[in-house]
Protein backbone atom coordinates (compact mmCIF):
# COMPACT_ATOMS: atom_id res chain seq x y z
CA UNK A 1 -179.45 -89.23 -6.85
CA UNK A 2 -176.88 -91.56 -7.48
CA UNK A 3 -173.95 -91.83 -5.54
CA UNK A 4 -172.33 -94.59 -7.08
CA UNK A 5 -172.31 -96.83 -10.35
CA UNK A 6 -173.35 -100.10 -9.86
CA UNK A 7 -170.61 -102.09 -12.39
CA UNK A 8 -173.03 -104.32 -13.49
CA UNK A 9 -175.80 -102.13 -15.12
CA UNK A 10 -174.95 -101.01 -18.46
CA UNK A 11 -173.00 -97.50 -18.47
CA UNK A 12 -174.35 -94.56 -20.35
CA UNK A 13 -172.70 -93.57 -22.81
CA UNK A 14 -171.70 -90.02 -23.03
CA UNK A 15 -173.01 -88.04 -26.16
CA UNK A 16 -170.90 -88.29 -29.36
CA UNK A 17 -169.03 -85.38 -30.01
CA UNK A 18 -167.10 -84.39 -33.27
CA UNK A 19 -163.02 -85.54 -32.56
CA UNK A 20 -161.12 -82.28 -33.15
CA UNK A 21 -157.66 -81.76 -34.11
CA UNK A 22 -155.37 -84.65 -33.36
CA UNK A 23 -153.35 -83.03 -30.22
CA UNK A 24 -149.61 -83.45 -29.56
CA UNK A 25 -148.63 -85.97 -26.72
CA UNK A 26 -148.66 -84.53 -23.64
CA UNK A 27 -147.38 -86.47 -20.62
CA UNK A 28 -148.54 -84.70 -17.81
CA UNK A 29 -151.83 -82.49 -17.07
CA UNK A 30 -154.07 -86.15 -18.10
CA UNK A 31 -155.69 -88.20 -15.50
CA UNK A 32 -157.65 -91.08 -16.26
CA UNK A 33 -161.28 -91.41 -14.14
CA UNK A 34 -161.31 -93.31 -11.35
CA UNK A 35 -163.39 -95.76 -10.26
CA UNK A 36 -166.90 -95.31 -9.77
CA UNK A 37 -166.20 -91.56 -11.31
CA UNK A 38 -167.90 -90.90 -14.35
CA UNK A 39 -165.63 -89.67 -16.78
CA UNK A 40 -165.38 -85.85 -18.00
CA UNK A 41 -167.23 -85.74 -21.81
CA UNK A 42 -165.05 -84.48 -24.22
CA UNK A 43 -161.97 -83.74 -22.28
CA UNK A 44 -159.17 -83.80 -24.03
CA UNK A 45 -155.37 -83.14 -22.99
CA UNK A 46 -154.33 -79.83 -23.14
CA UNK A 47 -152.89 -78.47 -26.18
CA UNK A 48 -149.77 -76.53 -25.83
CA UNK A 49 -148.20 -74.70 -28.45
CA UNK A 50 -145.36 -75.45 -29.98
CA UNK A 51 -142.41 -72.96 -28.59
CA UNK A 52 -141.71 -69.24 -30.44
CA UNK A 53 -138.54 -68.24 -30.57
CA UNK A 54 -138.12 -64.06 -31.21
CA UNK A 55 -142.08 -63.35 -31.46
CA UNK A 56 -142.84 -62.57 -28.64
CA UNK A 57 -145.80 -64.38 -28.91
CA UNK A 58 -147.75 -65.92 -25.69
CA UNK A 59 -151.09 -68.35 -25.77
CA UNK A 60 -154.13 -66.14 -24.33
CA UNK A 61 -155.43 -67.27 -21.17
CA UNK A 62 -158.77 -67.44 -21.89
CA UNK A 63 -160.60 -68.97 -24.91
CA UNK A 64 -161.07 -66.35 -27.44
CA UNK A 65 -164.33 -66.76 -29.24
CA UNK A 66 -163.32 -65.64 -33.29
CA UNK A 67 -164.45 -62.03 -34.27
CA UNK A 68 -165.68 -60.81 -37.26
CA UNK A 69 -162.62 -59.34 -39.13
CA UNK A 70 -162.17 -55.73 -38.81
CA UNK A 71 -159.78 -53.34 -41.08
CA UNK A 72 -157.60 -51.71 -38.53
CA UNK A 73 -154.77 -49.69 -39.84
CA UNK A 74 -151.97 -51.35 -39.27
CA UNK A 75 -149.09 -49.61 -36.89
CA UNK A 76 -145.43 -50.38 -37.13
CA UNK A 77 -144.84 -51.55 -34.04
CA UNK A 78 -140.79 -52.12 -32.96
CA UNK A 79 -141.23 -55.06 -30.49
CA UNK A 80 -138.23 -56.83 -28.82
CA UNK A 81 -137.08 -59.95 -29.73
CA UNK A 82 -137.78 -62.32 -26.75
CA UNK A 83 -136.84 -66.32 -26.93
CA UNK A 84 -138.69 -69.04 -25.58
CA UNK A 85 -137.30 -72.62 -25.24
CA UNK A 86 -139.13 -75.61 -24.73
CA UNK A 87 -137.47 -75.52 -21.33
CA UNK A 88 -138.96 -72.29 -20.19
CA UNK A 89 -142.22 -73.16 -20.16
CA UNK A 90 -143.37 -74.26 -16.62
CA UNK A 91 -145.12 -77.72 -15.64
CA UNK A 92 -147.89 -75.35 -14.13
CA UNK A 93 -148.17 -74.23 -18.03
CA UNK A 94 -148.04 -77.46 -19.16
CA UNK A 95 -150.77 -78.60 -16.68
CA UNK A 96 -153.27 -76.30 -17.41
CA UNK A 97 -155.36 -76.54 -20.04
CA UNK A 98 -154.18 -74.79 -22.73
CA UNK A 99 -156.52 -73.29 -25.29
CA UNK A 100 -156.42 -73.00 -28.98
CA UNK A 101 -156.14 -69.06 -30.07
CA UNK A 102 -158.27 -67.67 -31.61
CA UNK A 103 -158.69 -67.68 -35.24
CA UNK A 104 -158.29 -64.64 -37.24
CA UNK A 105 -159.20 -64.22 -40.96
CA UNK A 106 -156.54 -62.78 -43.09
CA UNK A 107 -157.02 -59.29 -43.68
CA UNK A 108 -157.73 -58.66 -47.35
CA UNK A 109 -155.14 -56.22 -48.71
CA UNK A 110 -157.36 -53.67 -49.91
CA UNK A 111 -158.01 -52.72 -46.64
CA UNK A 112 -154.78 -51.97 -45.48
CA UNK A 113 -153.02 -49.15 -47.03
CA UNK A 114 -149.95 -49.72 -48.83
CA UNK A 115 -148.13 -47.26 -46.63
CA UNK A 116 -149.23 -46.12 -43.27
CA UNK A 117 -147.13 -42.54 -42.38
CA UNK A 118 -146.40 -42.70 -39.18
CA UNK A 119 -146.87 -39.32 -36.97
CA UNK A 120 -143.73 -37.14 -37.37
CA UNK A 121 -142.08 -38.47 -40.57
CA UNK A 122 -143.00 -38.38 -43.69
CA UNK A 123 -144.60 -41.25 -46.04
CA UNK A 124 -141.87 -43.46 -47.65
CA UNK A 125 -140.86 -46.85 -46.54
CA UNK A 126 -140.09 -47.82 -42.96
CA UNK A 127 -136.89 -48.84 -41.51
CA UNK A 128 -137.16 -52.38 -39.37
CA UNK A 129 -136.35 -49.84 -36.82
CA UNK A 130 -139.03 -47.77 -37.62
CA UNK A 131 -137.23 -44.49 -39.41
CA UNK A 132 -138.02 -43.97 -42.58
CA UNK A 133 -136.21 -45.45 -44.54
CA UNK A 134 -133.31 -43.02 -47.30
CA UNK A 135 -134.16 -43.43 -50.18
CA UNK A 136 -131.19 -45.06 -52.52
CA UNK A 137 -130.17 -42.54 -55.79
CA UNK A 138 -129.32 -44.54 -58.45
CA UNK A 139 -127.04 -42.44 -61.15
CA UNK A 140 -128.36 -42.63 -64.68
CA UNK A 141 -125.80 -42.94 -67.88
CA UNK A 142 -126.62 -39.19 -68.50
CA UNK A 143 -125.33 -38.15 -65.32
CA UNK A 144 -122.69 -40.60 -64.89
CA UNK A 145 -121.42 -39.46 -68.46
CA UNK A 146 -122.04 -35.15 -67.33
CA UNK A 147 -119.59 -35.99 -64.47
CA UNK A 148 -117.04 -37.83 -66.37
CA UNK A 149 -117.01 -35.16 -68.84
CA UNK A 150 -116.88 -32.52 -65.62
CA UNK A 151 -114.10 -34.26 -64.34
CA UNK A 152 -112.07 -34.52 -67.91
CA UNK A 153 -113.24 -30.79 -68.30
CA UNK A 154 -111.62 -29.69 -64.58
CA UNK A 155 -108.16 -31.40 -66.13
CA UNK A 156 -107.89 -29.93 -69.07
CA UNK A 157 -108.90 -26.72 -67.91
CA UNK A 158 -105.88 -27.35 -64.98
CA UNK A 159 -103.47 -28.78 -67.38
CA UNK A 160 -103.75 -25.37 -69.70
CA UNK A 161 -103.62 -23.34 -66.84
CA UNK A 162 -100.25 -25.14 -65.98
CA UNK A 163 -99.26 -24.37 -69.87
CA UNK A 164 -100.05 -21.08 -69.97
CA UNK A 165 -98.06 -20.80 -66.50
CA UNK A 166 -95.44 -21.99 -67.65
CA UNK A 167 -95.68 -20.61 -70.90
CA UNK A 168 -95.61 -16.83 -69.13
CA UNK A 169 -92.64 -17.58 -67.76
CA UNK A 170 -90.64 -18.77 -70.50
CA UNK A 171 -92.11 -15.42 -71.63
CA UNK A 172 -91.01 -13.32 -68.92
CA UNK A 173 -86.93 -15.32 -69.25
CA UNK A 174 -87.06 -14.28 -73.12
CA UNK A 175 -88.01 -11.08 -72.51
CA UNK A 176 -85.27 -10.65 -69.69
CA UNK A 177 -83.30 -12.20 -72.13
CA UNK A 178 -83.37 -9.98 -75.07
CA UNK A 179 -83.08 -6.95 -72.89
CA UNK A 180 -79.88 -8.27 -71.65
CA UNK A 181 -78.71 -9.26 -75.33
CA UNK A 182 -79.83 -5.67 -76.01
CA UNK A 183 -78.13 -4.00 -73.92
CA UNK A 184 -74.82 -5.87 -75.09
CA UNK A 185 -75.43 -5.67 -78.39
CA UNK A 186 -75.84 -1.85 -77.60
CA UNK A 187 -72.36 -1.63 -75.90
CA UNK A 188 -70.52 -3.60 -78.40
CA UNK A 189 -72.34 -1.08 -80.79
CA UNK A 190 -70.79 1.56 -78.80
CA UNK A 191 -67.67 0.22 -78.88
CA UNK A 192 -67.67 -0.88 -82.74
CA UNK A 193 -68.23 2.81 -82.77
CA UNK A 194 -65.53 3.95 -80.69
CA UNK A 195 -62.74 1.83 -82.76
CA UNK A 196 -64.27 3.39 -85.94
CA UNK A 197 -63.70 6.85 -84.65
CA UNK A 198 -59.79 5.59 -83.92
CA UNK A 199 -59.54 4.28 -87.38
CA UNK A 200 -58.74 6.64 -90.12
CA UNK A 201 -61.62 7.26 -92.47
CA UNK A 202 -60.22 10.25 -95.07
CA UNK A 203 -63.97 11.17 -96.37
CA UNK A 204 -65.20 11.95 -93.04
CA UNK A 205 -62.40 13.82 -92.06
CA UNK A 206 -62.05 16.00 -94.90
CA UNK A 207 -66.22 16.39 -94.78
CA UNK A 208 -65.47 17.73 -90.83
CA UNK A 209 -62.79 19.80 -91.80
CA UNK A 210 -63.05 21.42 -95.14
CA UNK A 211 -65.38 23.63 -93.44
CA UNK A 212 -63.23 25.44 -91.17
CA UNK A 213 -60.34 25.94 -93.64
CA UNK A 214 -59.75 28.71 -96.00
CA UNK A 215 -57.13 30.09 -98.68
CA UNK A 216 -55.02 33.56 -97.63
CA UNK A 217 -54.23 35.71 -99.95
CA UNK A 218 -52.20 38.82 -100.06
CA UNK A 219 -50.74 40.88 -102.37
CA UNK A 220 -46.74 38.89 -102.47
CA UNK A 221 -48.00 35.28 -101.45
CA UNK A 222 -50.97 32.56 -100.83
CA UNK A 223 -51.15 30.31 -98.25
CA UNK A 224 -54.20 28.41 -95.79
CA UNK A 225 -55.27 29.60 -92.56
CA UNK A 226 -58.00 27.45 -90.27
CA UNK A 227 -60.26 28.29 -87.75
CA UNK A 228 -59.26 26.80 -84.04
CA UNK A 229 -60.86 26.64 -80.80
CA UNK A 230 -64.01 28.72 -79.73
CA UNK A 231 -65.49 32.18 -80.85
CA UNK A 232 -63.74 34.61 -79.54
CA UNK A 233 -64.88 37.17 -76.99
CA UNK A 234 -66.54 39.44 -79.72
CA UNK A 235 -68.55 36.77 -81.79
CA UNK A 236 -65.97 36.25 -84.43
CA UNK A 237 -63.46 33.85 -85.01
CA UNK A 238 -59.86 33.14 -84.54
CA UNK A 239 -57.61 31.89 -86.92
CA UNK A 240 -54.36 30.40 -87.23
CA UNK A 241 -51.94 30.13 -90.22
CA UNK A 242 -47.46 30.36 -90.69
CA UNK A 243 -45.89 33.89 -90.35
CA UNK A 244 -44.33 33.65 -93.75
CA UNK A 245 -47.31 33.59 -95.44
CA UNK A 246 -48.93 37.19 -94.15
CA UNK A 247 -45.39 38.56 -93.52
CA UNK A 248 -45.61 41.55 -96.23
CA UNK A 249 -48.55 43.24 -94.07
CA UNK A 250 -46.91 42.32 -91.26
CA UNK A 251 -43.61 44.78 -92.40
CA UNK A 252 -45.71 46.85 -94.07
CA UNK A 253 -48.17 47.77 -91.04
CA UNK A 254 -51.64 46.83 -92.75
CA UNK A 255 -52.10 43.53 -91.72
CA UNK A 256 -54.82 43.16 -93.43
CA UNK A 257 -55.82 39.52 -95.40
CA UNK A 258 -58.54 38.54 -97.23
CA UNK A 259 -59.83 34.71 -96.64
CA UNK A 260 -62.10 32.55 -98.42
CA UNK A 261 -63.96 29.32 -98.79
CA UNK A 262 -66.65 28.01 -101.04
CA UNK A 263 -66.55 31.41 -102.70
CA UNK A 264 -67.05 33.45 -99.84
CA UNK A 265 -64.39 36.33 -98.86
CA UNK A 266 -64.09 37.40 -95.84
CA UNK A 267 -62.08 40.51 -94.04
CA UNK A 268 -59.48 39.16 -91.81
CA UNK A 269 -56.35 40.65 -89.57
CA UNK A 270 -53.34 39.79 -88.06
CA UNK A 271 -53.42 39.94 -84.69
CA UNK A 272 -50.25 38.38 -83.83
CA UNK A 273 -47.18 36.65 -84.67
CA UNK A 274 -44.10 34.98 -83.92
CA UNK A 275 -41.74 34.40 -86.86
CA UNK A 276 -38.99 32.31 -84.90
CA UNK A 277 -42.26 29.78 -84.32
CA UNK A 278 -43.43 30.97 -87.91
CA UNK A 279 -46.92 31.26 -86.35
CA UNK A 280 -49.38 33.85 -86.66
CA UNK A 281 -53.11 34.82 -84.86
CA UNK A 282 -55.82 36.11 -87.37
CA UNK A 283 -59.31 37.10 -86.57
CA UNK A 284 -62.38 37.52 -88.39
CA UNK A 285 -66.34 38.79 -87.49
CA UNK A 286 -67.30 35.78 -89.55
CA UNK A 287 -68.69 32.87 -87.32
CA UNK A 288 -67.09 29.95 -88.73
CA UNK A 289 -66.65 26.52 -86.89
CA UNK A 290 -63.45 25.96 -85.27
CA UNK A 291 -61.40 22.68 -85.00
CA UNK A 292 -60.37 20.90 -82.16
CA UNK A 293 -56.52 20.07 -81.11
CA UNK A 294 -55.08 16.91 -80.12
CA UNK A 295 -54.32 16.01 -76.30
CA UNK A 296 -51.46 14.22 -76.82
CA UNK A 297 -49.01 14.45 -79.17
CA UNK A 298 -48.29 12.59 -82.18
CA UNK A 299 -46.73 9.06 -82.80
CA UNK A 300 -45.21 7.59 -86.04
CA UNK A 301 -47.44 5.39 -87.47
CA UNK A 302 -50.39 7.22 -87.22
CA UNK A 303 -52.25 8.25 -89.81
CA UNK A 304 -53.07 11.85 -91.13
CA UNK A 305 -55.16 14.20 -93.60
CA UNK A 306 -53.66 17.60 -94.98
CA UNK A 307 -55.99 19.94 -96.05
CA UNK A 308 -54.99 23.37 -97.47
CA UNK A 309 -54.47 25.71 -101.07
CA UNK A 310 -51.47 24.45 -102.86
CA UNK A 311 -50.58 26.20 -105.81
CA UNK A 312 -53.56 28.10 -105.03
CA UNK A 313 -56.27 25.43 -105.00
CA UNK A 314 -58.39 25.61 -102.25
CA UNK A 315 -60.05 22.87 -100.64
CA UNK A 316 -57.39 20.27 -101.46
CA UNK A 317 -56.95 17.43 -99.00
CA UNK A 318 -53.67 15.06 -99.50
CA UNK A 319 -53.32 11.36 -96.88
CA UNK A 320 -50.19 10.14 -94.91
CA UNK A 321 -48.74 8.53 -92.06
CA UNK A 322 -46.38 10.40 -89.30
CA UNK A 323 -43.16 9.62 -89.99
CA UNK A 324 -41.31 11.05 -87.16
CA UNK A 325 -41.01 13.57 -84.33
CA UNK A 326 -37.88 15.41 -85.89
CA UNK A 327 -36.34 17.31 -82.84
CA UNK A 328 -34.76 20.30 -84.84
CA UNK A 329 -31.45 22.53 -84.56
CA UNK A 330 -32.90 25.62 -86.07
CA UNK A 331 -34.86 28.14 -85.06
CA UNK A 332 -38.19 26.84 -85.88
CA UNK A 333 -37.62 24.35 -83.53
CA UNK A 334 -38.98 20.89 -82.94
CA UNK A 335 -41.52 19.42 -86.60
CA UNK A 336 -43.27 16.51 -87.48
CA UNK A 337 -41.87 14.31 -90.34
CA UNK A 338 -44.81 12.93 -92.47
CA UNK A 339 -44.93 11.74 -96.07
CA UNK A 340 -48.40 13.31 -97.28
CA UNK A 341 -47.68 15.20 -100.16
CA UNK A 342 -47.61 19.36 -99.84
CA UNK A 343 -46.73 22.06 -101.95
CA UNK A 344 -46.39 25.61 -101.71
CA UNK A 345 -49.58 27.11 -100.64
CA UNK A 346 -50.52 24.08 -98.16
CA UNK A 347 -47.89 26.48 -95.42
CA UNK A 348 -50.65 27.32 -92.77
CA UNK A 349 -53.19 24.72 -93.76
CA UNK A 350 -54.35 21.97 -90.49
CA UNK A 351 -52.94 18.53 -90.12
CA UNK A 352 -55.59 16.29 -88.81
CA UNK A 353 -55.52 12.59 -87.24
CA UNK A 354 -58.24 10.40 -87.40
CA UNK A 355 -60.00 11.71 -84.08
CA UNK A 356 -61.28 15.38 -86.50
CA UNK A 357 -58.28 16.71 -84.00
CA UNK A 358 -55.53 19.08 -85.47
CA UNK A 359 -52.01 17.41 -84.44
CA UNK A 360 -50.05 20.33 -85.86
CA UNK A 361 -49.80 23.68 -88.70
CA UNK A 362 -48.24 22.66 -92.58
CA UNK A 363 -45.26 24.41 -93.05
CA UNK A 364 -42.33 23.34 -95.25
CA UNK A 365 -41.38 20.50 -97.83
CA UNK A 366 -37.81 19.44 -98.65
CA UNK A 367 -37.77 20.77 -102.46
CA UNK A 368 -34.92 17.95 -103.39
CA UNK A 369 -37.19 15.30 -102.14
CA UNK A 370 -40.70 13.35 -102.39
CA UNK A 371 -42.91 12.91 -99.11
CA UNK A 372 -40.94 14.67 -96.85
CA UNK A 373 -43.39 17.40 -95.21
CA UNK A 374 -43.16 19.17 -91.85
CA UNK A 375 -45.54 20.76 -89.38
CA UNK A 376 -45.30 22.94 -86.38
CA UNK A 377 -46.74 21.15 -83.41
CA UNK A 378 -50.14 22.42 -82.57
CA UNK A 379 -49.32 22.89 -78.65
CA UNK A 380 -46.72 25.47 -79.47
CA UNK A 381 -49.20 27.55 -81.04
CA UNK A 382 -52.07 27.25 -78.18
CA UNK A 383 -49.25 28.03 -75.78
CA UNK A 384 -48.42 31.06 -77.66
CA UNK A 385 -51.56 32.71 -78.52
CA UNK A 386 -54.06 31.25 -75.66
CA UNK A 387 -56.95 30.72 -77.89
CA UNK A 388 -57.33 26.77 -78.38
């Protein structure tokens, strides 16, 4: 055993050995053999990695011998980032020998399946985080064009809902707008009407009357009587007509008349009369329509109707104005003035104003002149005999 090396015998030489990969400088961890030391075979300086930053990566600490590759089914595995720098690594690192890792084959891709699910969630691609990941819906032109069309659907549908709104309402005005025009064209109807009936209309007037008005005769005279007022307390009717005309029954105690119209005769008596007024009552069982009397009394000016029998023809109607309200000295007392023609036979007969309303009874005519009539004033009559 040799505890020394003699310097001046030839050295062995220490078995040849294969160089390996050309290692980076290292500084430390590298001492060269001393003297009469025989030096290490195939030492080498250590090999240190180069530093990882955010792998997480560390060098094993013992030589790993390489494997056989195995297929292992690979786990997601969330691992946190760590950083090394060149300055963490320790000079006890640095000085020990550092060994080369092992070397793994690549694992051929069939063997590892496209996607692994991971316990818990279901298969789909994996979040860096390890979720799965959402999936991203893409819109195709056939649904981006359905919604458009949705959306210009919604505003039409809106914008004739606001029409028809509105138009329901403009209804609703027109509609609250003709019943208002109605309802004044109804009351200026109604009072169209009501200035009619004030203006003098000698058609209508005679059609109202004629009715109601008949021819007396007795055996010295013939005159007109017409019916006035209501029936009277037995059914019939009551008449009025001048004294003169039915005063030969009257002096002669019958008083008893015939009347007719439209070629009916009729039975009729004298109930009463005054011949100062020169009125007189009659009454009939015939129902026959009476006429109605004036309010008021007469004005000149206003227009008037005669209707009676001169001469003996019935159912003759003759037109005028009042011409005055003749306040008179004689017994007859007070007479209207009007200029409708009369004759004799019209004594008795109704003078009517344009209302269908008797304003007073025909009685006299100045013989020596034209359109100068008189008539008893209705009221004295209805004051006398109580039966308008």
């Amino acid at each position: 055993m040799t505890t020394g090396s003699d310097p001046t015998q030839p050295q062995a030489q220490p078995p040849y050995s294969p160089p390996g990969p050309y290692p980076p400088k290292v500084e430390t961890g590298f001492q060269s053999p001393q003297v009469g030391q025989s030096p290490v075979p195939n030492q080498r300086p250590a090999y240190a990695p180069p530093p990882v930053t955010g792998t997480g990566y560390q060098a094993p600490a013992q030589p790993v011998q390489p494997q056989p590759a195995q297929p292992q089914p690979v786990q997601p595995q969330v691992m946190p980032p760590q950083q090394q720098t060149q300055s963490t690594l320790s000079q006890a690192t640095l000085s020990q020998p550092a060994q080369r890792p092992a070397y793994a084959p690549p694992v051929p891709q069939s063997s590892v399946p496209a996607t692994a699910p991971m316990s818990g969630f279901p298969a789909g691609p994996v979040s860096p985080t390890g979720a799965p990941a959402t999936p991203v819906r893409r819109l195709s032109w056939p649904g981006i064009v359905a919604l458009v069309l949705a959306v210009v659907l919604l505003g039409v549908t809106g914008f004739q809902a606001y029409q028809v709104h509105s138009l329901s309402n403009d209804l609703d005005a027109t509609r609250a707008q003709l019943a208002q025009e109605a309802t004044d064209a109804d009351k200026r109807v109604d009072a169209v009407e009501n200035q009619l009936a004030t203006q003098f209309n000698a058609e209508k007037i005679a059609a109202k009357t004629l009715p109601s008005v008949f021819r007396v005769r007795t055996s010295d005279s013939i005159g007109s009587a017409f019916a006035v007022g209501t029936a009277a307390s037995d059914g019939g009717t009551n008449l009025l007509t001048n004294f003169h005309v039915i005063e030969d029954v009257w002096d002669d105690g019958t008083k008893k008349v015939k009347i007719e119209h439209a070629d009916q005769l009729y039975d009729a008596t004298v109930v009463a009369g005054d011949k100062k007024a020169d009125i007189a009552q009659l009454h009939t069982t015939a129902k026959i329509p009476g006429l109605k009397v004036a309010p008021v009394e007469s004005k000149s000016g206003q227009e008037i109707l005669v209707v009676g029998s001169p001469l003996g023809l019935k159912d003759t109607v003759t037109s005028g104005v009042v011409s005055a309200f003749r306040e008179a000295n004689t017994q007859h007392g007070p007479y209207i003035q009007f200029d409708a023609p009369i004759n004799p036979g019209n004594s008795g007969g109704p003078v009517i104003n344009a209302s269908y309303e008797v304003i007073g009874i025909a009685s006299a005519k100045f013989t020596d002149a034209e359109g100068l009539g008189l008539a008893i004033p209705i009221k004295i009559a209805c004051d006398m005999f109580k039966i308008c």
